[in-house]
C-alpha atoms as a PDB file:
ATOM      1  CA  UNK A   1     -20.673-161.297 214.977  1.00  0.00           C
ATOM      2  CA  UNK A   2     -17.252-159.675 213.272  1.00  0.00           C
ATOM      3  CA  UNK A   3     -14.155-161.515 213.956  1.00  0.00           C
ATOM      4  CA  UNK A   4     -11.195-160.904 215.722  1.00  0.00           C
ATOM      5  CA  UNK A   5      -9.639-160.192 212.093  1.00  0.00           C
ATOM      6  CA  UNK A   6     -12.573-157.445 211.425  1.00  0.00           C
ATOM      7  CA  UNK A   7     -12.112-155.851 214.473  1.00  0.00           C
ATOM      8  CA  UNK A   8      -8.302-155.996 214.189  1.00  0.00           C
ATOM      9  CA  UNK A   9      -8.795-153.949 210.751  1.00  0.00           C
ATOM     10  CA  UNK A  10     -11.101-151.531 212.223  1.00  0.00           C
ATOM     11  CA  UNK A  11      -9.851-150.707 215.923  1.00  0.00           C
ATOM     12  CA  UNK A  12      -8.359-147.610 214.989  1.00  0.00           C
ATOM     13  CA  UNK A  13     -11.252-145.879 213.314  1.00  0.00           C
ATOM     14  CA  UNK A  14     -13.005-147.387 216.639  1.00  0.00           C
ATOM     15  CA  UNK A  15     -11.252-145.217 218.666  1.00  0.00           C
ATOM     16  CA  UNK A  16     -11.144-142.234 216.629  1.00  0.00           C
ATOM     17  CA  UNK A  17     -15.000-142.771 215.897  1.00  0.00           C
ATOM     18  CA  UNK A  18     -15.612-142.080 212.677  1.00  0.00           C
ATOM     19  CA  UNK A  19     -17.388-145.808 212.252  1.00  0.00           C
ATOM     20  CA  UNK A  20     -20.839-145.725 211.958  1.00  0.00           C
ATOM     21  CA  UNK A  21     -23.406-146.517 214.959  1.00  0.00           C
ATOM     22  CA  UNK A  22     -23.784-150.455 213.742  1.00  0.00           C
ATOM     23  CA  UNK A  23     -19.935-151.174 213.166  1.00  0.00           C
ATOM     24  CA  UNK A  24     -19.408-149.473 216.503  1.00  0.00           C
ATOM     25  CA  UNK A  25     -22.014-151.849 218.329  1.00  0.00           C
ATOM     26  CA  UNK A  26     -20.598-154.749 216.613  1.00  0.00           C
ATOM     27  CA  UNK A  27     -16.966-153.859 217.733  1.00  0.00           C
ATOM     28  CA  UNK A  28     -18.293-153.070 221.199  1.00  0.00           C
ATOM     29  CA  UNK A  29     -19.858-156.537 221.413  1.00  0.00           C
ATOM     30  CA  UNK A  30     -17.044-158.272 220.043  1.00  0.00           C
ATOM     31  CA  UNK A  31     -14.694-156.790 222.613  1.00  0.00           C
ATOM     32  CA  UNK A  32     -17.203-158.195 225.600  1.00  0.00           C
ATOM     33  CA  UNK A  33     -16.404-161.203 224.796  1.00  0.00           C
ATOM     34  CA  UNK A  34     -13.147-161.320 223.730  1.00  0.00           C
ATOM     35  CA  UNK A  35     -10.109-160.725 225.827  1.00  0.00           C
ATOM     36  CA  UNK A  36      -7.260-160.656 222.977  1.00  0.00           C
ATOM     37  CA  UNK A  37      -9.124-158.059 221.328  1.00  0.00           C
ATOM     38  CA  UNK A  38      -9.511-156.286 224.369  1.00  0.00           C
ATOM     39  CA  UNK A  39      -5.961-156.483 224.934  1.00  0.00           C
ATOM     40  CA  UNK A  40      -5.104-155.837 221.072  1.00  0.00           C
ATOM     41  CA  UNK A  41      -7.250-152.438 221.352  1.00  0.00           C
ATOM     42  CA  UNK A  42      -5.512-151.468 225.072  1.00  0.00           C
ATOM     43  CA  UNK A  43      -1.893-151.658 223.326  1.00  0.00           C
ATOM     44  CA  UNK A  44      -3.227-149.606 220.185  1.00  0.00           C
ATOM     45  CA  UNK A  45      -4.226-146.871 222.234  1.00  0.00           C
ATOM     46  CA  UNK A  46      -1.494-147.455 224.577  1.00  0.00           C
ATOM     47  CA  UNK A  47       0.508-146.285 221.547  1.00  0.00           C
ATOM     48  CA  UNK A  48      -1.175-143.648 220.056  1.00  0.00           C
ATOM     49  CA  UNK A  49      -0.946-142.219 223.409  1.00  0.00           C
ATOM     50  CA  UNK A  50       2.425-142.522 223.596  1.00  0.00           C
ATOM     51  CA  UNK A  51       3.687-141.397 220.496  1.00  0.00           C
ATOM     52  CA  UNK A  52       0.854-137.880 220.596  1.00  0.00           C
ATOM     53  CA  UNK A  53       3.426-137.276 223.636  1.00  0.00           C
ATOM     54  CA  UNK A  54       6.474-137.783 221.438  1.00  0.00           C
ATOM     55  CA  UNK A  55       8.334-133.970 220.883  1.00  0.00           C
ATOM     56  CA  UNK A  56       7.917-133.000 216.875  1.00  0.00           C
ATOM     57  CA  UNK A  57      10.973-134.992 215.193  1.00  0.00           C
ATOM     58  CA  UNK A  58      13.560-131.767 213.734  1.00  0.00           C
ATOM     59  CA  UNK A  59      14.437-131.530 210.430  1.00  0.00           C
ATOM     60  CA  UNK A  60      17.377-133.336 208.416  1.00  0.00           C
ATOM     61  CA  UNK A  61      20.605-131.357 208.104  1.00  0.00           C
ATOM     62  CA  UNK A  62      19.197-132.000 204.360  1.00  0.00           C
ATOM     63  CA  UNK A  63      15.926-129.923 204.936  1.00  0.00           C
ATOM     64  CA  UNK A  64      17.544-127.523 206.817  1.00  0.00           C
ATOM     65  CA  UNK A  65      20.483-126.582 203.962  1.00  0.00           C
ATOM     66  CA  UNK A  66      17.656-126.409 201.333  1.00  0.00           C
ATOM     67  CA  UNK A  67      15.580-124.338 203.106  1.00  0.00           C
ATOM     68  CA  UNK A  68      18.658-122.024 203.944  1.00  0.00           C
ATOM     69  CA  UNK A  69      19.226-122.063 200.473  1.00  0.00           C
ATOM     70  CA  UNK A  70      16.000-120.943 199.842  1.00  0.00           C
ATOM     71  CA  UNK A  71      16.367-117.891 202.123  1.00  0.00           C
ATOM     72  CA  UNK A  72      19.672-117.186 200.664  1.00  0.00           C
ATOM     73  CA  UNK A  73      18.669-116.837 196.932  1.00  0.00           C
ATOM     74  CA  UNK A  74      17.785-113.756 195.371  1.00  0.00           C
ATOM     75  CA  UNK A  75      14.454-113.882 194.159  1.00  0.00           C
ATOM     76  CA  UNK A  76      13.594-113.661 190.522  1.00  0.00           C
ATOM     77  CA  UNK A  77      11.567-110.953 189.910  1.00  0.00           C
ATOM     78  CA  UNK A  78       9.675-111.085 186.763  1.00  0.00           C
ATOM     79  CA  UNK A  79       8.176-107.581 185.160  1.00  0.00           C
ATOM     80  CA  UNK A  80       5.001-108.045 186.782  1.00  0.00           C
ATOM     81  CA  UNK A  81       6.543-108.024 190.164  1.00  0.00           C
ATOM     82  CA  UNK A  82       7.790-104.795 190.060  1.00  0.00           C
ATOM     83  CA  UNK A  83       4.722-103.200 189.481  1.00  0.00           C
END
């Protein structure tokens, strides 16, 4: 039986499912019996839920000067690029 520490370490690759069959069944056993790891999964995908609905964060004022800069420069053309 895996303890509440093992299944701590492993809940989120339990819910993305790339365990394998055995560590899944041991997980899936360990949760019948045990309500704080039940409860300690729930939250966990309480918040990957919540933050896959989260807008994209925007740029920096940083990133966004650099990449204007980037735009802005002329680009260097070496002798092959011309050809």
């Amino acid at each position: 039986m895996l303890t509440c520490r093992e299944v701590a370490a492993r809940a989120t690759d339990y819910m993305e499912g790339p365990l394998p069959l055995r560590q899944r069944l041991q997980i899936a056993m360990h949760l019948l019996i045990c309500a704080f790891c039940r409860r300690y999964v729930r939250q966990l995908a309480l918040t990957q839920d919540t933050l896959r609905r989260l807008p994209p964060p925007l740029p920096s004022d940083e990133d966004l000067d650099r990449l204007l800069h980037l735009f802005q420069s002329p680009r260097r053309r070496t002798d092959q690029d011309s050809r």
